[in-house]
Protein backbone atom coordinates (compact mmCIF):
# COMPACT_ATOMS: atom_id res chain seq x y z
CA UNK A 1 0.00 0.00 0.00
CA UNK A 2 1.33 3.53 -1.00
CA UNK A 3 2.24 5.61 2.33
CA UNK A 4 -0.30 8.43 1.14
CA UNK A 5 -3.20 5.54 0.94
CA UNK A 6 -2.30 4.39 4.19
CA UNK A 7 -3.06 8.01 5.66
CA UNK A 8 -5.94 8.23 3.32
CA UNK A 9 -7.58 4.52 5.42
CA UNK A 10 -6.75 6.35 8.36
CA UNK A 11 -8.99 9.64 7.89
CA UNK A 12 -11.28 7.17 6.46
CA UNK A 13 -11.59 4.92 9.16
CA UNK A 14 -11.58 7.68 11.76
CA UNK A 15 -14.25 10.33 9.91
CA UNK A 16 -16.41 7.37 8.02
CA UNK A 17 -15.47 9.80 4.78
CA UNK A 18 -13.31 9.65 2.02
CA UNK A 19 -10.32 11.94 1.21
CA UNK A 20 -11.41 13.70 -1.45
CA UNK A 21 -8.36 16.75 -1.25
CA UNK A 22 -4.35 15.59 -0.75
CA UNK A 23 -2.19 18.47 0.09
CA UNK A 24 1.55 18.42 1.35
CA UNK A 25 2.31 21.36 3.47
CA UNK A 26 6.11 21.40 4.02
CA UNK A 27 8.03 19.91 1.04
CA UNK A 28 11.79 19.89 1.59
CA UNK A 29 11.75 23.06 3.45
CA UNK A 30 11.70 21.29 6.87
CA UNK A 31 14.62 20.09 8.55
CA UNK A 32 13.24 16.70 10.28
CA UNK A 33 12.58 14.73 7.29
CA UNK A 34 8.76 13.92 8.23
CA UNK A 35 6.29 14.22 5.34
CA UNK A 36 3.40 16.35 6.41
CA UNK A 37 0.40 16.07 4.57
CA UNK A 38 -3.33 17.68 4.92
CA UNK A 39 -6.34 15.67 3.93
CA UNK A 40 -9.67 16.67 3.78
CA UNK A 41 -12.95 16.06 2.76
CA UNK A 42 -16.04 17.82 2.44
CA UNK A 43 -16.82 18.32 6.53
CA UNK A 44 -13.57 17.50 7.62
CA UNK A 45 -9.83 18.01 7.62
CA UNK A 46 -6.60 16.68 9.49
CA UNK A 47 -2.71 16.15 9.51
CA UNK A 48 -1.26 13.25 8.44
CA UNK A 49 2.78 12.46 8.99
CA UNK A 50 4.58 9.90 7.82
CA UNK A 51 7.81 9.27 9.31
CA UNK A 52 9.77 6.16 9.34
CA UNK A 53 11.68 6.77 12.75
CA UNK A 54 9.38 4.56 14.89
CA UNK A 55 11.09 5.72 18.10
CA UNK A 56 10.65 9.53 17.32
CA UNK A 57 7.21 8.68 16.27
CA UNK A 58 6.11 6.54 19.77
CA UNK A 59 7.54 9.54 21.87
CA UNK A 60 5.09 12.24 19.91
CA UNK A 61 2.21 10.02 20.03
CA UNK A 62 2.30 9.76 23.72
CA UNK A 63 3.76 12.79 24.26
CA UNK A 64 1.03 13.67 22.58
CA UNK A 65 -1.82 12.31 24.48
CA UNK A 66 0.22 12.96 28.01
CA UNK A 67 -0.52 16.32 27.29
CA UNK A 68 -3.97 16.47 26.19
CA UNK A 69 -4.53 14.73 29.90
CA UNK A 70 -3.22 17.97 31.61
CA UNK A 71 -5.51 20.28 29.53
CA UNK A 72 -2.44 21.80 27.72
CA UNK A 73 -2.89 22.80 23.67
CA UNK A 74 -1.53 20.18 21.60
CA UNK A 75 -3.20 18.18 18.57
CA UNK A 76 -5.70 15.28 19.09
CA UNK A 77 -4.30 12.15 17.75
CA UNK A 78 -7.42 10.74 15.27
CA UNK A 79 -5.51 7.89 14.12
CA UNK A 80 -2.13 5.73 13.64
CA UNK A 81 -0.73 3.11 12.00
CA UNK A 82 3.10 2.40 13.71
CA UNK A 83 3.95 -0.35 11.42
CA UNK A 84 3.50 1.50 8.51
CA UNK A 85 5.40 5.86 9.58
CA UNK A 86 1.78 6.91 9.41
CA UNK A 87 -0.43 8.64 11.97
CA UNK A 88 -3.37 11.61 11.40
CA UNK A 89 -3.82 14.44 14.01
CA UNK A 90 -5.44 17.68 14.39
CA UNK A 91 -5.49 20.40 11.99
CA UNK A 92 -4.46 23.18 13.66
CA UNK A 93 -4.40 25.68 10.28
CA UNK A 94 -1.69 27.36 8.87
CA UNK A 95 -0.41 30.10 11.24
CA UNK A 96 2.72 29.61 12.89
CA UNK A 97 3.98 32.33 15.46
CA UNK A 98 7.29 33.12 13.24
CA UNK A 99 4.45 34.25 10.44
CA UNK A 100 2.13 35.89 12.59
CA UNK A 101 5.45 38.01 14.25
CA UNK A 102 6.70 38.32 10.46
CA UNK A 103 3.25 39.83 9.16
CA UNK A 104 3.40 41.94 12.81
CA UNK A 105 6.28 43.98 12.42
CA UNK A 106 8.28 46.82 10.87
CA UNK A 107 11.89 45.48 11.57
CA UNK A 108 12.17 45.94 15.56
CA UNK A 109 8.61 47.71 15.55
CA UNK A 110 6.63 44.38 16.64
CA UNK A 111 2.78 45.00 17.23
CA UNK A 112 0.77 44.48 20.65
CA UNK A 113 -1.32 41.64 18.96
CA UNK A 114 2.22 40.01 18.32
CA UNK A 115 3.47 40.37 21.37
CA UNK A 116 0.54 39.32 22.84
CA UNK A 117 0.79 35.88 21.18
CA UNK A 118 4.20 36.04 22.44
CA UNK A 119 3.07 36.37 26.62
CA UNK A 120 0.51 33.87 25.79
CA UNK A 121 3.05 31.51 24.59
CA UNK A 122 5.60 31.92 27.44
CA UNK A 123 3.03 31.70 29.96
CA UNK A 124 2.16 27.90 28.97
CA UNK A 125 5.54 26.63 28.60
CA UNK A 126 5.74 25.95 32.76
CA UNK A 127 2.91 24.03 32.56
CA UNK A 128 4.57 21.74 29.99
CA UNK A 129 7.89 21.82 31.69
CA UNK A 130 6.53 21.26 35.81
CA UNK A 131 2.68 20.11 36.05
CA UNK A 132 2.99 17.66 33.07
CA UNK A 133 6.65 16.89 32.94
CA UNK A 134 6.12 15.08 36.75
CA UNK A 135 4.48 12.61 35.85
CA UNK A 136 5.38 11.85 31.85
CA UNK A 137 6.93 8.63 30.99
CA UNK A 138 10.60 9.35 30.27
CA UNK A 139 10.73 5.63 28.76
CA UNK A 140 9.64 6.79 25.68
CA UNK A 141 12.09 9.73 25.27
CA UNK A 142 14.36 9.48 21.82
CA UNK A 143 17.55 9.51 21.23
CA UNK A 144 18.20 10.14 25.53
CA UNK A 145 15.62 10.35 28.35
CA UNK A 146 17.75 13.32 29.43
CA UNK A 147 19.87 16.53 28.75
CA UNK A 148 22.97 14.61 29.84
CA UNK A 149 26.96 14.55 28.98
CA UNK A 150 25.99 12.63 25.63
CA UNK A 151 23.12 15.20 24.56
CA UNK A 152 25.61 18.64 25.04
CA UNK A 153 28.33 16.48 23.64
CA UNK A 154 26.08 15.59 20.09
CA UNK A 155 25.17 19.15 20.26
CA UNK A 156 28.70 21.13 20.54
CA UNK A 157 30.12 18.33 18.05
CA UNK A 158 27.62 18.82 15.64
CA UNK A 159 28.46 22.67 16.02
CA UNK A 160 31.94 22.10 16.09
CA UNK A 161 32.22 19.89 12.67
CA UNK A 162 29.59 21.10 10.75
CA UNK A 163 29.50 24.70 11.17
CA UNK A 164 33.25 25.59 12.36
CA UNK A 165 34.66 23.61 9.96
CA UNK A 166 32.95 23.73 7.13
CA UNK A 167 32.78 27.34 7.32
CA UNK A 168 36.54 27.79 7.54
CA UNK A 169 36.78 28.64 11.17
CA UNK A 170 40.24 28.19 12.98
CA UNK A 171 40.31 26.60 16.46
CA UNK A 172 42.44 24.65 18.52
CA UNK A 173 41.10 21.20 19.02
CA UNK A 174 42.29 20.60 22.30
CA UNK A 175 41.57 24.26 23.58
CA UNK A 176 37.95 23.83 22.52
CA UNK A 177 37.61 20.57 23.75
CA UNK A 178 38.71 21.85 27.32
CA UNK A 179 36.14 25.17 27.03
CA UNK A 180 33.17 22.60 26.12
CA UNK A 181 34.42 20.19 29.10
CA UNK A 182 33.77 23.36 31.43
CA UNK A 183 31.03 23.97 29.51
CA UNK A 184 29.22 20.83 29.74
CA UNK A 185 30.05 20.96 33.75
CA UNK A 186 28.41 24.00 34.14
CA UNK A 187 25.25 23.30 32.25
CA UNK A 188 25.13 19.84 34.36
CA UNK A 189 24.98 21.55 37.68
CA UNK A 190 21.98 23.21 36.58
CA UNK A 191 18.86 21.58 38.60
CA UNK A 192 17.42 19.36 35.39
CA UNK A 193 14.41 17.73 36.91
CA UNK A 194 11.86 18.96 34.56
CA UNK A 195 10.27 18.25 31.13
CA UNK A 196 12.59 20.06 28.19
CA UNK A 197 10.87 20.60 25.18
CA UNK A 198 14.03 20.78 23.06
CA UNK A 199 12.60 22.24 20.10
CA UNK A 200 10.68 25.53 21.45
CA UNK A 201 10.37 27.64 18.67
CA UNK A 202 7.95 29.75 16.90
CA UNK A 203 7.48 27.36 13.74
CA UNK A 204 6.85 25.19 16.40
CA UNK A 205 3.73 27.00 17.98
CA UNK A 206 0.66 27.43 15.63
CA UNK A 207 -2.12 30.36 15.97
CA UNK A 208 -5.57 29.54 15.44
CA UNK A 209 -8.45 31.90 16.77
CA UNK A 210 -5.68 33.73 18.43
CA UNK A 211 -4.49 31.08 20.96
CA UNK A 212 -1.21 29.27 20.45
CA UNK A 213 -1.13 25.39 20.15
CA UNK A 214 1.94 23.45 20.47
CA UNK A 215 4.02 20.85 17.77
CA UNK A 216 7.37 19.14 17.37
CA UNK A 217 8.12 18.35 21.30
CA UNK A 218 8.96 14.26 20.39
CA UNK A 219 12.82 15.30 20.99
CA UNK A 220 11.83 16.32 24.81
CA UNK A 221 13.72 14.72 27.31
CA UNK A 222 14.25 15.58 31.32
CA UNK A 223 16.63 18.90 31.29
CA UNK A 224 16.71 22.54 32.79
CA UNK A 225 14.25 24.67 32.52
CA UNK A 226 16.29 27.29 31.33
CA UNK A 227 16.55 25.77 27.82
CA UNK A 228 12.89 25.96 26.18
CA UNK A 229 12.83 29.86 27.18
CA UNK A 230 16.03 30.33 25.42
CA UNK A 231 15.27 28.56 22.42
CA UNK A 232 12.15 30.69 22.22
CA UNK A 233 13.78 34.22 22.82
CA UNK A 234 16.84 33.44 20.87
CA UNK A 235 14.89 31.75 17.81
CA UNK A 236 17.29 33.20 14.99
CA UNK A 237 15.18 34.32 12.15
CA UNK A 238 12.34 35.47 14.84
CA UNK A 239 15.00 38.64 15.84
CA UNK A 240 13.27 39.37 18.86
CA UNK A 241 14.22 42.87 20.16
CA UNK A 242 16.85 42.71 23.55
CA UNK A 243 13.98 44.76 25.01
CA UNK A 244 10.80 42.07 24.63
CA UNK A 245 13.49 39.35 25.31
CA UNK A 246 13.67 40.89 28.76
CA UNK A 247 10.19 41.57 29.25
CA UNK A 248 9.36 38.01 27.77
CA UNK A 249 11.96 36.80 30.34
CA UNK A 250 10.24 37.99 33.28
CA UNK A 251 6.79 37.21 32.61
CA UNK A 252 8.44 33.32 31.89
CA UNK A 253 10.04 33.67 35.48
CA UNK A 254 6.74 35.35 37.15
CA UNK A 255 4.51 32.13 35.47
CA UNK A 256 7.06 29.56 36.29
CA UNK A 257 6.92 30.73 40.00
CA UNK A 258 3.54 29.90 40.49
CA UNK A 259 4.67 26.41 40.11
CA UNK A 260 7.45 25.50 41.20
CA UNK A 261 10.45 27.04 44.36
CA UNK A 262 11.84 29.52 42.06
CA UNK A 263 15.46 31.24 43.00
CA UNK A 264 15.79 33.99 40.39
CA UNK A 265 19.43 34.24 41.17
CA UNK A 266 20.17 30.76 40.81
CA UNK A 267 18.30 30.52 37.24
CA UNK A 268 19.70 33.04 35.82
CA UNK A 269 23.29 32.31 36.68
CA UNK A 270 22.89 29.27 34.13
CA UNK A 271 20.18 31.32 32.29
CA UNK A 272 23.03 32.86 29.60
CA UNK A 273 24.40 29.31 29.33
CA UNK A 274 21.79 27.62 27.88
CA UNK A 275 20.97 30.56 25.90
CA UNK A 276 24.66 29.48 24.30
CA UNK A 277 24.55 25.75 23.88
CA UNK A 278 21.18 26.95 22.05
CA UNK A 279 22.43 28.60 19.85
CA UNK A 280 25.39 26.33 19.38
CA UNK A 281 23.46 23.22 18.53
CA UNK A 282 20.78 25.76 16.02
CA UNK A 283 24.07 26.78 13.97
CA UNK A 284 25.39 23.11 13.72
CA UNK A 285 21.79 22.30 12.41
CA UNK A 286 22.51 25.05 10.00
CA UNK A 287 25.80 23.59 8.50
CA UNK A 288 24.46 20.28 8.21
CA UNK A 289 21.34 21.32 5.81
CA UNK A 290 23.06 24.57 4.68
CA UNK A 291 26.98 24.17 3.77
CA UNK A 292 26.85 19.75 3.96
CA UNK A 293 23.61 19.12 2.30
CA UNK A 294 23.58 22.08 0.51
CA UNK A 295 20.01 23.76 1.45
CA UNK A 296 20.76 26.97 1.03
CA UNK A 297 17.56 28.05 2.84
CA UNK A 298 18.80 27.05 6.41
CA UNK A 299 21.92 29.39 5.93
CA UNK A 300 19.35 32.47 5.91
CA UNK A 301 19.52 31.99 9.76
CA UNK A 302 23.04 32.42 10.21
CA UNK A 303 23.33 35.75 10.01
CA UNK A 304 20.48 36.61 12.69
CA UNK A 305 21.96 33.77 15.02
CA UNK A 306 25.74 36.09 14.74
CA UNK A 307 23.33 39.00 15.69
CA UNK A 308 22.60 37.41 18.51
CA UNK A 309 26.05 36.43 19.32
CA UNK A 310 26.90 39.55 18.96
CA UNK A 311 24.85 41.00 21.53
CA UNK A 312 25.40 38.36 24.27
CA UNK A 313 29.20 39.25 23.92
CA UNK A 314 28.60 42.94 24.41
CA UNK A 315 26.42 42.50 27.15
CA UNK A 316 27.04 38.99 29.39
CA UNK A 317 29.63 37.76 30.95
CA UNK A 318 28.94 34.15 32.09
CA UNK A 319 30.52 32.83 35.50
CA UNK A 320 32.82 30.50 33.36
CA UNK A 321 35.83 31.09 31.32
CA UNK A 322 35.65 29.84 27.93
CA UNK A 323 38.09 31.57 26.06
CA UNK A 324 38.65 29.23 22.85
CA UNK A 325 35.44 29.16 22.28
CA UNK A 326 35.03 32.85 22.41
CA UNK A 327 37.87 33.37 20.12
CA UNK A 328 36.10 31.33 17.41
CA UNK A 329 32.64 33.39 17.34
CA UNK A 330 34.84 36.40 17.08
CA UNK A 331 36.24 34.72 14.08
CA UNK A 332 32.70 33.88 12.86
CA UNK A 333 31.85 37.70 13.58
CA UNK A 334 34.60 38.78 11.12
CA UNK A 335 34.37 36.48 8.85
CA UNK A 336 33.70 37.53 5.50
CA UNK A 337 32.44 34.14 4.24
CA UNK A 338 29.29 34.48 6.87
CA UNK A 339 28.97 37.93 6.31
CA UNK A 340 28.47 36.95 2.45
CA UNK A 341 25.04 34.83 4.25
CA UNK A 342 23.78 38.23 5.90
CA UNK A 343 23.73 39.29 1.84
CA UNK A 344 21.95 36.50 0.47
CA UNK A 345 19.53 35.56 3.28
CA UNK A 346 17.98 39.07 3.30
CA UNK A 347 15.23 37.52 0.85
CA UNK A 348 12.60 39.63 -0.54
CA UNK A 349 9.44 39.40 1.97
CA UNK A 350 6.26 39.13 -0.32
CA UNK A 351 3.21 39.58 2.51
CA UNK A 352 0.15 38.15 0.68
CA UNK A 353 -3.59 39.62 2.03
CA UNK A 354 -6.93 38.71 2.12
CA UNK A 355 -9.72 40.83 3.16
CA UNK A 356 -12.64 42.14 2.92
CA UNK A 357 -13.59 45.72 1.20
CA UNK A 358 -16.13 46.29 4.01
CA UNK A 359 -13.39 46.68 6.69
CA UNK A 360 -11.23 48.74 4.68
CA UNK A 361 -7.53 47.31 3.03
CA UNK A 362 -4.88 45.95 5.41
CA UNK A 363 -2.23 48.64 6.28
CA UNK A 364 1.48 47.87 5.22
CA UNK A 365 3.14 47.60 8.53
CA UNK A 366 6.54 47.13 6.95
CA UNK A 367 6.10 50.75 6.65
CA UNK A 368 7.08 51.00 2.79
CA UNK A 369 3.69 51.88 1.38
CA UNK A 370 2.82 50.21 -2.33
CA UNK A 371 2.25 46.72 -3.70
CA UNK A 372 -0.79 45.68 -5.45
CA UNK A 373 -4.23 45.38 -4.41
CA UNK A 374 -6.39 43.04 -5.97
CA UNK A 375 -10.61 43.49 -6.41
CA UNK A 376 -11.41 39.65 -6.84
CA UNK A 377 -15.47 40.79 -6.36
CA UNK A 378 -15.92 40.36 -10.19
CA UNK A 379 -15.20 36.46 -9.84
CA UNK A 380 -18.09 34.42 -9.52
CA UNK A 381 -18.96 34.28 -5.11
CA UNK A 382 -18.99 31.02 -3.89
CA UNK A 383 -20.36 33.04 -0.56
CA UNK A 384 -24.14 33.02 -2.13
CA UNK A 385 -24.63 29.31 -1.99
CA UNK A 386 -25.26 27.59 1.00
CA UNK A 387 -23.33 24.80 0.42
CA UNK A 388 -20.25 27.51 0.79
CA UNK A 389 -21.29 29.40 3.18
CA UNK A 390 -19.41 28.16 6.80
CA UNK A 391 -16.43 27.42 4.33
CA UNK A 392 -13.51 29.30 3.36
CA UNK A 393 -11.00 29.75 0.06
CA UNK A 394 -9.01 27.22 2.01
CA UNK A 395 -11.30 24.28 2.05
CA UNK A 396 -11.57 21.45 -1.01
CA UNK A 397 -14.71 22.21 -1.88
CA UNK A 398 -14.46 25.82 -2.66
CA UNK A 399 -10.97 25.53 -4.26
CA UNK A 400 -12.80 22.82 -6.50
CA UNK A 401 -15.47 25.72 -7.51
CA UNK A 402 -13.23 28.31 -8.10
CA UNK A 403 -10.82 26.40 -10.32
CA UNK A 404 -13.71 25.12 -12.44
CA UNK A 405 -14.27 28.70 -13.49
CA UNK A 406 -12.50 29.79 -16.71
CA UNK A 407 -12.44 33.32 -15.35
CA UNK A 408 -10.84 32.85 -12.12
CA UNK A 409 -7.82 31.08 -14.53
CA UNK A 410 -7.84 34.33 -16.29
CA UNK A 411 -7.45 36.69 -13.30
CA UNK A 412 -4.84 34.80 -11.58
CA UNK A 413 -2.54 34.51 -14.94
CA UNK A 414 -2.70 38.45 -15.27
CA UNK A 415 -1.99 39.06 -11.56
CA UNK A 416 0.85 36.27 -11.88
CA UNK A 417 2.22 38.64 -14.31
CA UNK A 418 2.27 41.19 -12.82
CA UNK A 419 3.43 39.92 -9.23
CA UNK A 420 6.14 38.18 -11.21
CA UNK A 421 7.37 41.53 -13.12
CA UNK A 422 7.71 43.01 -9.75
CA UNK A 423 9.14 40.65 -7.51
CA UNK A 424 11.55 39.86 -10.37
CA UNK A 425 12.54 43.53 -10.50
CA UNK A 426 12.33 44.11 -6.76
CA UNK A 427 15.11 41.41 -6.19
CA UNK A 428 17.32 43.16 -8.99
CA UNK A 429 17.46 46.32 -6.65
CA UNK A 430 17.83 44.91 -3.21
CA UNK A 431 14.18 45.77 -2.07
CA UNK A 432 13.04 43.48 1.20
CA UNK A 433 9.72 44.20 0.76
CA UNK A 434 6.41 43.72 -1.24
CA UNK A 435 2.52 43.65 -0.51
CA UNK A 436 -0.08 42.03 -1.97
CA UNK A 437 -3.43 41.89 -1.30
CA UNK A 438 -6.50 39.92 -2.54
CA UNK A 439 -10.17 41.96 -1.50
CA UNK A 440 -13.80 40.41 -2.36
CA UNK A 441 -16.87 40.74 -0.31
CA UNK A 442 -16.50 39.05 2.81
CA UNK A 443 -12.81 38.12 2.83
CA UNK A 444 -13.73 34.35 3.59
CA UNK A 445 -14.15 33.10 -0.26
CA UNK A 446 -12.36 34.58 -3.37
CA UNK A 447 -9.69 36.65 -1.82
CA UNK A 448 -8.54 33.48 0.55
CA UNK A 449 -8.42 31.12 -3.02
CA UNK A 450 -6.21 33.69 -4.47
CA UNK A 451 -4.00 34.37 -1.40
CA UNK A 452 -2.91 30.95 -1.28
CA UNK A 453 -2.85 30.29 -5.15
CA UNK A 454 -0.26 33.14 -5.18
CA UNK A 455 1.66 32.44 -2.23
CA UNK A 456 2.13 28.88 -3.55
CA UNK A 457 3.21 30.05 -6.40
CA UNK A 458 6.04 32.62 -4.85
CA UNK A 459 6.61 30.03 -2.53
CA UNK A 460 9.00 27.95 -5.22
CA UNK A 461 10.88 31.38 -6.03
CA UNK A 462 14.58 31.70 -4.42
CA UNK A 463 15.05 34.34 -2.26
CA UNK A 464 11.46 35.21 -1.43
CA UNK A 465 10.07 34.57 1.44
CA UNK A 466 6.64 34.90 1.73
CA UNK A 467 4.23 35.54 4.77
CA UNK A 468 0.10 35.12 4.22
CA UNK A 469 -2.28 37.02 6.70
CA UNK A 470 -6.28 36.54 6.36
CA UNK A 471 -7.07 39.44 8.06
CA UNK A 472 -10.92 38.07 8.24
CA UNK A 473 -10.29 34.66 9.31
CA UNK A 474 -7.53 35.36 11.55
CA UNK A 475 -9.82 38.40 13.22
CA UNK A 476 -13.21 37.83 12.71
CA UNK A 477 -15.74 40.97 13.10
CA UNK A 478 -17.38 41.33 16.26
């Protein structure tokens, strides 16, 4: 049986309905090698994955449900089949909290509703890490139960030969050996008797009706709890102002004291630590699939990880000496090969819009003004029949409508041409930014098909990146 039919007997068994709609969602832009896939039919929709790590896949699944027993936002798991890398969960949409910040700011101008995500976000991460890490079966944990000797030393290894190296970074061997010996004892003395996410990020987090639900935990393990927080304030591409990181910081220690003994002094003397070996094991990720596998994508982040290196140099001193180690991000800082990455990752941003013309267009928050703006109310309205009506442009069975209609085919190819002509030019002069924005009638229909027929389009470009915001759905009208 073909791994898509086995997710297709899943949502079949589990909804009594056939798949009628197949989507993949991530393509080779993820770094984890899962395949995730939406399915959907007429009433209903989910998430299928198919993986063929069984291990990785046992510890989400439980993970998974251990969760969902404490109350705590995760996906419902509808369905699995083990034998075969196959399982379906919960749709939880298409937001993530890195595009919801990216369609929030003008560079290190974020908006309240973003950083309001953001407080949201940080105040459920104790309950993950305390209530439901005491009683979580650590059994299932893959590759180690806990943040020990062998975790820090995979992590500054993969750092050390897959970034240093293949960037063309001098070091001593034994000198850097010796700083992550003292490193690794440090971090170790740390009190590591709580559930570590591993991989809290904001790709990880998903927005729907403005509350944040939580993905990609099935590398947690037992660790400190000053790693999660500063994997989420030191998420490279996010670029979190120093200024919110603080703020961010404080409202995670005010939250976490509610449930467990907390000495502020004593967390964050290994705070700035673990804010390191972070960063450390996100930039050896970023050699492997950047310079060694040759994804250029994942070397976008470099550049905002030195930024952050950068600043932690200027502004921490941690209790430890680690001078080899210090010497080689100063060589990273000056080295023109990375500073070549700061270049090519600043892609083009293409925000694509939907919305309706009775609440007015969406403002350009970038703060550059222009881009195009669409009137899609001459296409035939899938919002007067009631078959459409508590659907969107998202789901099968408008998409199916719309592309049956020879005009809609005719629109998109002269917008295409147009978008194309511009983002084409836009990347010949070094612009960073471009808006465009799809209105109809209710902003639930037409200008939500277009918005994601375009972005999926731009998506294949190189150097865009591209951000899409239903104003509507994402902010309904009182």
């Amino acid at each position: 049986m073909d791994s898509i039919d086995v997710l297709k007997k899943l949502f079949e068994q589990h909804f009594h309905a056939a798949a009628t709609r197949v989507q993949p969602l991530q393509g080779e832009l993820g770094g984890s090698g899962r395949k995730i896939i939406r399915l959907s039919s007429d009433q209903h929709h989910a998430v299928g994955i198919l993986y063929n790590v069984r291990e990785e896949n046992v510890a989400f699944l439980e993970f998974s449900r251990h969760f969902r027993r404490h109350g705590l936002p995760v996906p419902e798991i509808y369905a699995e089949d083990l034998s075969r890398g196959a399982y379906l969960e919960e749709d939880l949409g298409d937001t993530t909290l890195f595009e919801f910040l990216s369609s929030n700011r003008a560079g290190e101008s974020i908006t309240p509703q973003a950083v309001e995500a953001y407080r949201k976000v940080v105040a459920v991460l104790p309950r993950f890490q305390v209530e439901a890490g005491r009683d979580l079966n650590y059994d299932v944990c893959y590759p180690r139960d806990s943040f020990d000797r062998q975790s820090i030393a995979w992590d500054l290894n993969y750092f050390k030969y897959y970034f240093l190296r293949l960037a063309g970074i001098p070091f001593n061997e034994q000198a850097l050996e010796d700083d992550f010996d003292r490193l690794t004892n440090f971090l170790l003395s740390a009190e590591r008797d709580y559930f570590m996410y591993r991989d809290f990020q904001s790709r990880n987090i998903m927005l729907r009706d403005g509350q944040p639900y939580f993905l990609d935990y099935q590398g947690g393990r037992k660790g400190a709890l000053q790693y999660d927080i500063a994997s989420l304030l030191y998420d490279a591409k996010a670029d979190l102002p120093p200024e919110l990181r603080q703020q961010l910081l404080n409202l995670y220690l005010e939250k976490l004291s509610g449930f467990t003994g907390l000495n502020r002094e004593a967390f964050l003397q290994y705070f700035y630590a673990y804010v390191y070996v972070r960063i450390l094991q996100a930039l050896g990720a970023y050699g492997f699939r950047g310079f060694y596998e040759r994804k250029a994508h994942f070397l976008q982040s470099v550049p905002y990880a030195l930024k952050n290196l950068r600043w932690l140099s200027h502004n921490v001193k941690l209790p430890i000496a680690l001078p080899t180690l210090m010497d080689a991000f100063n060589s990273m800082l000056a080295s023109e090969k990375l500073q070549g990455l700061a270049v090519e990752a600043d892609a083009l941003t293409v925000r694509v819009f939907s919305f309706s013309f009775h609440r007015g267009m969406p403002k350009d928050e970038s703060g550059h003004g222009g881009g195009f703006v669409f009137d899609g109310r001459s296409l035939p309205n899938p919002g007067r029949e009631e078959r459409f009506k508590a659907l969107t442009g998202k789901d099968a069975p408008v998409i199916d409508y719309l592309n049956q209609q020879q005009s809609v085919h005719q629109f998109l190819a002269s917008v295409m041409s147009l978008v194309d002509a511009s983002v084409s030019e836009y990347q010949r002069r070094g612009f960073k930014s471009l808006m465009v924005s799809f209105g109809c009638t209710g902003g639930q229909h037409r200008s939500v098909f277009l918005a994601e027929q375009v972005a999926k389009r731009l998506r294949g470009r190189n150097g865009v990146e591209v951000v899409v915001h239903h104003r509507e759905l994402e902010n309904p009208a009182q």
